[in-house]
C-alpha atoms as a PDB file:
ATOM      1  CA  UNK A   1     -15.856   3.176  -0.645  1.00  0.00           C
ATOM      2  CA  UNK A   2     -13.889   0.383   0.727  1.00  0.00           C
ATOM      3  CA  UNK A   3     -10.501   1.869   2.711  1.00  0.00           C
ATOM      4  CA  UNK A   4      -7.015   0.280   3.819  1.00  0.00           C
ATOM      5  CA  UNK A   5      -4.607   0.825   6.288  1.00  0.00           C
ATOM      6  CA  UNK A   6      -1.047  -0.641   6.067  1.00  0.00           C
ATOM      7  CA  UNK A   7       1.342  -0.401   8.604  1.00  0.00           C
ATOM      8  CA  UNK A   8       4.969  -0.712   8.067  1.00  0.00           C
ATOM      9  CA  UNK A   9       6.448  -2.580  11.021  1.00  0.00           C
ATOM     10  CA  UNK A  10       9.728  -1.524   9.575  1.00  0.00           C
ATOM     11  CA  UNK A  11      12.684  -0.721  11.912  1.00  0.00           C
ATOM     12  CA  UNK A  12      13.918   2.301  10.261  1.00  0.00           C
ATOM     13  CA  UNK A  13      12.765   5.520  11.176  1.00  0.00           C
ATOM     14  CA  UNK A  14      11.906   8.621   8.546  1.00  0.00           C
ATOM     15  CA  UNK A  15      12.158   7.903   5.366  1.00  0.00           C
ATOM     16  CA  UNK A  16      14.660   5.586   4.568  1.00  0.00           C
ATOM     17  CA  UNK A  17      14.428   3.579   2.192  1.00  0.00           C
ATOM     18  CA  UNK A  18      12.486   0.143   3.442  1.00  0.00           C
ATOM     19  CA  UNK A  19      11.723  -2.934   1.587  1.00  0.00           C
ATOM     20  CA  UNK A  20       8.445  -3.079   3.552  1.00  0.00           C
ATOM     21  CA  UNK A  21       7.295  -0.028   2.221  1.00  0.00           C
ATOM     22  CA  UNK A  22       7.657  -1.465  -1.104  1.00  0.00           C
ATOM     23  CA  UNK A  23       6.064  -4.496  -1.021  1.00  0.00           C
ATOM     24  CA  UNK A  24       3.540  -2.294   0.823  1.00  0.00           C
ATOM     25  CA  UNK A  25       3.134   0.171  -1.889  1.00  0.00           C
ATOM     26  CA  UNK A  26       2.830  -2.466  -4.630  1.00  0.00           C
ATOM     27  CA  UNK A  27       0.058  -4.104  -2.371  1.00  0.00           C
ATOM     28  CA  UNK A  28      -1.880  -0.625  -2.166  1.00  0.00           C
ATOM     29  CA  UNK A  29      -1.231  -0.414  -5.774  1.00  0.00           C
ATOM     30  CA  UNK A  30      -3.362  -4.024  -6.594  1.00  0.00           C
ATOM     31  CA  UNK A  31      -5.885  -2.570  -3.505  1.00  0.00           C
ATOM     32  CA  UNK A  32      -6.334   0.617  -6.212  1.00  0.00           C
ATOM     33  CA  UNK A  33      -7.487  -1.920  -8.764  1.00  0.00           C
ATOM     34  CA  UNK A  34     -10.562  -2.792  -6.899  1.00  0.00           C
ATOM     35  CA  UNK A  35     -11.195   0.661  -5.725  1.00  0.00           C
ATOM     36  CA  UNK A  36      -9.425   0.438  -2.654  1.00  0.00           C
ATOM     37  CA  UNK A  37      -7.268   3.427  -0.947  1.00  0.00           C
ATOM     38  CA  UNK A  38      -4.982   2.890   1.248  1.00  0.00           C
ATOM     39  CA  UNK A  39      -3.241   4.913   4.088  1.00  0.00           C
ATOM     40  CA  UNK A  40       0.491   3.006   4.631  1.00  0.00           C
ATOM     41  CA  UNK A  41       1.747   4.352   8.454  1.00  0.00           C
ATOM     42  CA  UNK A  42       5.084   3.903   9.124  1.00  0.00           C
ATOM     43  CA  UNK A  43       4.580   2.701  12.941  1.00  0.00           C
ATOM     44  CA  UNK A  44       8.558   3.440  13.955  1.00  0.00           C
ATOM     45  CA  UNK A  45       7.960   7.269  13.206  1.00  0.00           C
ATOM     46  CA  UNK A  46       5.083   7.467  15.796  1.00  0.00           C
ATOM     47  CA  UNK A  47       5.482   6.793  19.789  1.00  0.00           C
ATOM     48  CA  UNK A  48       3.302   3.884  20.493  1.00  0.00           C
ATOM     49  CA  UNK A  49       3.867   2.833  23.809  1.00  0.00           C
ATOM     50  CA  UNK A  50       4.721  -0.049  25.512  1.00  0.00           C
ATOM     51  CA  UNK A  51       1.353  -1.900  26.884  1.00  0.00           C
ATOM     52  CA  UNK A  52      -2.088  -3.514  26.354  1.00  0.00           C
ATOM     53  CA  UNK A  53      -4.412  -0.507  26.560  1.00  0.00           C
ATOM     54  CA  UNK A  54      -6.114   1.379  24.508  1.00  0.00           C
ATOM     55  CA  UNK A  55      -4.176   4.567  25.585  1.00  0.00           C
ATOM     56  CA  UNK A  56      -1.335   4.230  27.985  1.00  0.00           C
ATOM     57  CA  UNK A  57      -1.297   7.828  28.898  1.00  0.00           C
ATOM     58  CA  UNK A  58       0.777  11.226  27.979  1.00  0.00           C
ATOM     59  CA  UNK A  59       2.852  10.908  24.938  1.00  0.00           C
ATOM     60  CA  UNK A  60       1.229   7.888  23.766  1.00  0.00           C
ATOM     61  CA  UNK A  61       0.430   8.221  19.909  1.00  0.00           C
ATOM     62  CA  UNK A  62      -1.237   4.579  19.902  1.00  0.00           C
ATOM     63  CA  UNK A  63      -4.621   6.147  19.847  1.00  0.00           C
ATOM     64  CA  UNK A  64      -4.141   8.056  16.345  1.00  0.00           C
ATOM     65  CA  UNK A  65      -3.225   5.011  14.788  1.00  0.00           C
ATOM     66  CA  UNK A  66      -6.092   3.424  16.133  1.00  0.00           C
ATOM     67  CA  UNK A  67      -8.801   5.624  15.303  1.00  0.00           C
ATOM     68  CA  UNK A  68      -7.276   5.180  11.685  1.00  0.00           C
ATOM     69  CA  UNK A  69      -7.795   0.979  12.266  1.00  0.00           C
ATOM     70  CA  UNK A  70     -11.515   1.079  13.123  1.00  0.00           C
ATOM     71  CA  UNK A  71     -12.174   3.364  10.214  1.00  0.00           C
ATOM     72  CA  UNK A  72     -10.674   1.496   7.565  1.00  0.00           C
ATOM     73  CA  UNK A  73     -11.695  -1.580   6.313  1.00  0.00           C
ATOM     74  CA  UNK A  74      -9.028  -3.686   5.607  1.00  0.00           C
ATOM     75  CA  UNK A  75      -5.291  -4.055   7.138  1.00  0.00           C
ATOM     76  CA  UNK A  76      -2.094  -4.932   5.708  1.00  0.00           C
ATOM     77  CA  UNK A  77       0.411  -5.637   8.121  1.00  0.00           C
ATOM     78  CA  UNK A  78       3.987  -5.201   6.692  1.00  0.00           C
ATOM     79  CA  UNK A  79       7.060  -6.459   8.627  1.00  0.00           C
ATOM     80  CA  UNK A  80      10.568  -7.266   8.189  1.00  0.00           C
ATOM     81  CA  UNK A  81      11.833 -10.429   9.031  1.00  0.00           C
ATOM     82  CA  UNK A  82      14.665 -10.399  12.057  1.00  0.00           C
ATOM     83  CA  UNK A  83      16.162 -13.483  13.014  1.00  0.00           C
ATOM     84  CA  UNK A  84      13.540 -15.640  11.726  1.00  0.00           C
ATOM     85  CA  UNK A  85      11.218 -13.247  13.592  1.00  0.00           C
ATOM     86  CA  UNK A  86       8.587 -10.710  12.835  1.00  0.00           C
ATOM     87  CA  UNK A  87      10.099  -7.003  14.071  1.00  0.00           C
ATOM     88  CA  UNK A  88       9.861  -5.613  17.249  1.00  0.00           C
ATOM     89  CA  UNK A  89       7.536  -2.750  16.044  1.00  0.00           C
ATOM     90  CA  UNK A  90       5.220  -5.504  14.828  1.00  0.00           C
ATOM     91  CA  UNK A  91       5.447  -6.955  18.467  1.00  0.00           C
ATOM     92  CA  UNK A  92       4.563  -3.694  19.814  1.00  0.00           C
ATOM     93  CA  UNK A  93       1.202  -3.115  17.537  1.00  0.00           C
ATOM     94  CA  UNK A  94       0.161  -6.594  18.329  1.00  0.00           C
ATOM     95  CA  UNK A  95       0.261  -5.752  22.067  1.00  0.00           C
ATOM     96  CA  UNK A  96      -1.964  -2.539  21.695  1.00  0.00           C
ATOM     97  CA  UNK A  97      -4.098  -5.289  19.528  1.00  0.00           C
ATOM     98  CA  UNK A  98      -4.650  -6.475  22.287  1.00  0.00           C
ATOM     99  CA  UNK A  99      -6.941  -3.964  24.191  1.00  0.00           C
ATOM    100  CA  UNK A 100      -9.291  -5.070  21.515  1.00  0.00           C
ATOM    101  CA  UNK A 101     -10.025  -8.306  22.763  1.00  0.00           C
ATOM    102  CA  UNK A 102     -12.656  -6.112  25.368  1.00  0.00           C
ATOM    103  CA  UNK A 103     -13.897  -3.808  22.868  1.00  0.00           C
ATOM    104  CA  UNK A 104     -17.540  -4.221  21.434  1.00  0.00           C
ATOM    105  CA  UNK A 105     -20.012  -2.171  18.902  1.00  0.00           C
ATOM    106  CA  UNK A 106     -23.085  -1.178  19.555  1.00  0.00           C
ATOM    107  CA  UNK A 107     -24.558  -4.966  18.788  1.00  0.00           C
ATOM    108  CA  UNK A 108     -22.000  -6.393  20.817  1.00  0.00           C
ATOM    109  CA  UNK A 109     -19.709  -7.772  18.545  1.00  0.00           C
ATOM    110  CA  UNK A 110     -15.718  -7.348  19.198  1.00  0.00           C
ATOM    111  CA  UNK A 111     -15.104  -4.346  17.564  1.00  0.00           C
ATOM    112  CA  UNK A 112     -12.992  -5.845  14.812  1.00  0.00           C
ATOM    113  CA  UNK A 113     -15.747  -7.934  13.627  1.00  0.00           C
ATOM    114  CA  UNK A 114     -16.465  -7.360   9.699  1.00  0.00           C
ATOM    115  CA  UNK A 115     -12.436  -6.181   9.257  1.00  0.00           C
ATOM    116  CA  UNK A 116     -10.091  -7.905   7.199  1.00  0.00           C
ATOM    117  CA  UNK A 117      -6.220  -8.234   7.622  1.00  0.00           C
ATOM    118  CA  UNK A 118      -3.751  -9.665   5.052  1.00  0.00           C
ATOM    119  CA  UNK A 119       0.136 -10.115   5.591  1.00  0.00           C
ATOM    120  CA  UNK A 120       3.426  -8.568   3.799  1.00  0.00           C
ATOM    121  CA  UNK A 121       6.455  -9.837   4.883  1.00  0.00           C
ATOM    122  CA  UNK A 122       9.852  -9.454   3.422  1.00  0.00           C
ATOM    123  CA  UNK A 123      13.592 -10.224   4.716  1.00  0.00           C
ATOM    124  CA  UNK A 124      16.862 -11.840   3.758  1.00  0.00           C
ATOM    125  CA  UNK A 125      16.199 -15.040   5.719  1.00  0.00           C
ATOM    126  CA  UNK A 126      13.426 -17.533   6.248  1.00  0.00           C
ATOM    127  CA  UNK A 127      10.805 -16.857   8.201  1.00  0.00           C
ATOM    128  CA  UNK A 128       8.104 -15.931   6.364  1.00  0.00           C
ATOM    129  CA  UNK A 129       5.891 -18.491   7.127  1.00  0.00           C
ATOM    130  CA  UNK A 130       6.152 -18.468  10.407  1.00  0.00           C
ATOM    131  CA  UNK A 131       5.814 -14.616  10.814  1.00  0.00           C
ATOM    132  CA  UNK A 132       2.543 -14.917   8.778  1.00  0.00           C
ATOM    133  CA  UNK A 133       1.334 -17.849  11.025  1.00  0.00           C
ATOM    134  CA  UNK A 134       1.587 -15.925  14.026  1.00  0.00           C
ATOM    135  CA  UNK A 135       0.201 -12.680  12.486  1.00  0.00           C
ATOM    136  CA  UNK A 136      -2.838 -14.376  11.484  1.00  0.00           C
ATOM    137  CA  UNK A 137      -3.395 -16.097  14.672  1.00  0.00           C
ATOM    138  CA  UNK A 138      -2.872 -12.522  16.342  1.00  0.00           C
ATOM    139  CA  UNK A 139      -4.961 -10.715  13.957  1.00  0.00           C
ATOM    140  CA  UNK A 140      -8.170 -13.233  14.069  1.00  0.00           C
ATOM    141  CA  UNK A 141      -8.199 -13.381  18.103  1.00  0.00           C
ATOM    142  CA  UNK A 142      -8.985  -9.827  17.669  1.00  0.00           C
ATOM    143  CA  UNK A 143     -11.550  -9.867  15.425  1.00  0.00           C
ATOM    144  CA  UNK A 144      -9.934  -9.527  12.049  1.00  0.00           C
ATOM    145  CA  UNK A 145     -11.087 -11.663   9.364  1.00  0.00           C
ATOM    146  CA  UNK A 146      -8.473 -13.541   7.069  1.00  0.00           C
ATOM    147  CA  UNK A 147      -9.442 -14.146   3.629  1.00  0.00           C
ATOM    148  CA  UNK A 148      -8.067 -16.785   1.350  1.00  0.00           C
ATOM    149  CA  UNK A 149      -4.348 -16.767   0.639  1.00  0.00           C
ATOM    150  CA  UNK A 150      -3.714 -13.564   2.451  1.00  0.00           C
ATOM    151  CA  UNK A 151      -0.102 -13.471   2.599  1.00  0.00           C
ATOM    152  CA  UNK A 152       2.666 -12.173   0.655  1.00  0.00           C
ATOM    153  CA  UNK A 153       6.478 -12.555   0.841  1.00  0.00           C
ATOM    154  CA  UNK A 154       9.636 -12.280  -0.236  1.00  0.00           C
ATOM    155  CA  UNK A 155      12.539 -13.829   1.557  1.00  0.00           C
ATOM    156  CA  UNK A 156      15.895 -13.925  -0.108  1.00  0.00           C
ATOM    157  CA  UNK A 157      18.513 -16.310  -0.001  1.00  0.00           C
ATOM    158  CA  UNK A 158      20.247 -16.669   3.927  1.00  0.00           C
ATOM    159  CA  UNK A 159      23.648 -15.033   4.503  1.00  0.00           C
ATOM    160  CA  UNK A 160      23.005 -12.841   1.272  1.00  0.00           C
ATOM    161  CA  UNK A 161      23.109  -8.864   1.733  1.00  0.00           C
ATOM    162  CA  UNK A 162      20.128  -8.831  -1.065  1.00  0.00           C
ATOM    163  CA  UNK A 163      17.143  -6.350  -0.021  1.00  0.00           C
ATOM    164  CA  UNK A 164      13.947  -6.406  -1.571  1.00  0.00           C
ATOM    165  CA  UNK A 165      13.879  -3.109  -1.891  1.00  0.00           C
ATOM    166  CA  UNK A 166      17.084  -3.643  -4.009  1.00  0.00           C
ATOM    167  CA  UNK A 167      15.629  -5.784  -6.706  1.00  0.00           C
ATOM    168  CA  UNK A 168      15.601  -4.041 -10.467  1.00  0.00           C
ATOM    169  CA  UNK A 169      12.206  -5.354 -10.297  1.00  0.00           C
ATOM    170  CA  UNK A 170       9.569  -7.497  -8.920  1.00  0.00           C
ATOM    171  CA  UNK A 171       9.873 -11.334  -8.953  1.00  0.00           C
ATOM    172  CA  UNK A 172       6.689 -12.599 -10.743  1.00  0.00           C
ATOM    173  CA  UNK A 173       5.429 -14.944  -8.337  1.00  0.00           C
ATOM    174  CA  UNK A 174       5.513 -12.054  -5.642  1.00  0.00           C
ATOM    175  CA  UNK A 175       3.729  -9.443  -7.873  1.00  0.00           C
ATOM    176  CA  UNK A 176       1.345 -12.660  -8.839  1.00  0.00           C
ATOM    177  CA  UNK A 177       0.784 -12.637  -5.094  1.00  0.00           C
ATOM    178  CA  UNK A 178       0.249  -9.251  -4.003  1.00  0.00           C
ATOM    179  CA  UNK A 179      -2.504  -9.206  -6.762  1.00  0.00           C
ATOM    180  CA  UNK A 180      -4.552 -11.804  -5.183  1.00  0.00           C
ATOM    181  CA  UNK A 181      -4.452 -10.696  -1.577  1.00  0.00           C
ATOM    182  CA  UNK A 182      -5.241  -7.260  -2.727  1.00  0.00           C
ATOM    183  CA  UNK A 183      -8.319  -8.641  -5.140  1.00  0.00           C
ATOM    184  CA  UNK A 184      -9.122 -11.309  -1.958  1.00  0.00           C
ATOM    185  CA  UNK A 185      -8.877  -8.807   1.004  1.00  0.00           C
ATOM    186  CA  UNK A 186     -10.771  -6.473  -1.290  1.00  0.00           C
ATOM    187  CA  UNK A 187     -13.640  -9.576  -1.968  1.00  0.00           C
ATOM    188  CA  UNK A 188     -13.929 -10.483   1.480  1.00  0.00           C
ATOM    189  CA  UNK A 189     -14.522  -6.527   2.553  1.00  0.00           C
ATOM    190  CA  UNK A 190     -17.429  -5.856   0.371  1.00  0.00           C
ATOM    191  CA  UNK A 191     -18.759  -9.063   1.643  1.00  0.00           C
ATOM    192  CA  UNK A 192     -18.412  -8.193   4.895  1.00  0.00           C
ATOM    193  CA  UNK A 193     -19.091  -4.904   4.496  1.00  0.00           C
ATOM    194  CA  UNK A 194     -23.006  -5.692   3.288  1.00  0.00           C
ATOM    195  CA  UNK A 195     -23.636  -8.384   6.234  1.00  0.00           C
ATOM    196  CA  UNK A 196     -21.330  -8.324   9.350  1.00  0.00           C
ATOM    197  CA  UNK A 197     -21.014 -11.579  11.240  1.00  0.00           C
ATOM    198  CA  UNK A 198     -23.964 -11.766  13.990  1.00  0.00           C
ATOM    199  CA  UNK A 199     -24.034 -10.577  17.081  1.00  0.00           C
END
């Protein structure tokens, strides 16, 4: 069975309501439709350290997560949208990424080799494409593969107090668009999944 993990960059701790969590829970929702569960973390209520190791010591919960990463097969990174800007929390996974970059399975490939990622961003304010741009840049220098239009988004208009996780329901083109990253990230993982890139 094919597995996801999403992680909600959002900034608010608990359970409060968070429009990444819903554009995250409609993505696992599509995932579902080609057999895919997913496991959505959110990252704020766990203590991931500041740093580029694996595990930065006492108190760190980084390696948790982790261990969840390498056993899924596909990731869904959800952030918010701050000042034009993916969130801090998202800032702070991408710098644990990056103890990946010397990480290697048994045939020596980085051990993210034969993973997917795909993108959820939502905020009141552009930035979307950016955020995504430098996600996916992140994402495949560790080893994550990117399928084919693996982003979705919803920003709404600037200086407007509109949430996503206010709307009475989902815009069409964004529902449109979680569907095919779930059915593309989904594609790719099965692919991958039967012949891993070489070593």
């Amino acid at each position: 069975m094919v597995t996801a993990v999403a992680l909600n960059c959002t900034l608010k701790a608990g359970s409060a309501p968070s429009s990444t969590e819903k554009i995250l829970t409609e993505v696992a929702a599509q995932l579902l439709q080609h057999d895919v569960t997913t496991d959505i973390i959110r990252v704020v209520n766990h203590n991931v350290l500041p740093g580029v190791e694996k595990d930065m010591g006492e108190g760190d919960e980084w390696p948790a997560l982790r261990e969840k990463l390498l056993a899924a097969d596909i990731l869904v990174f959800g952030t918010p949208t701050w000042m034009g800007h993916l969130s801090s929390v998202a800032a702070r996974v991408l710098e644990r990424l990056d103890a990946e970059l010397s990480e290697t399975d048994a045939d020596g490939r980085p051990i993210l080799f034969g993973k997917v990622a795909v993108v959820a961003v939502v905020g009141n304010e552009d930035g979307a494409h950016k955020i995504s741009a430098d996600l996916f840049q992140a994402l495949n220098d560790v080893g994550y593969t990117i399928p084919a239009q693996a982003v979705t988004y919803w920003n709404g208009e600037a200086m407007h107090a509109t949430d996503y996780n206010d709307l009475d329901q989902t815009p069409e083109k964004t529902a449109a668009t979680n569907a095919t990253i779930a059915a593309n990230a989904a594609h790719l993982a099965r692919v991958l999944g039967a012949e891993n890139f070489p070593a």
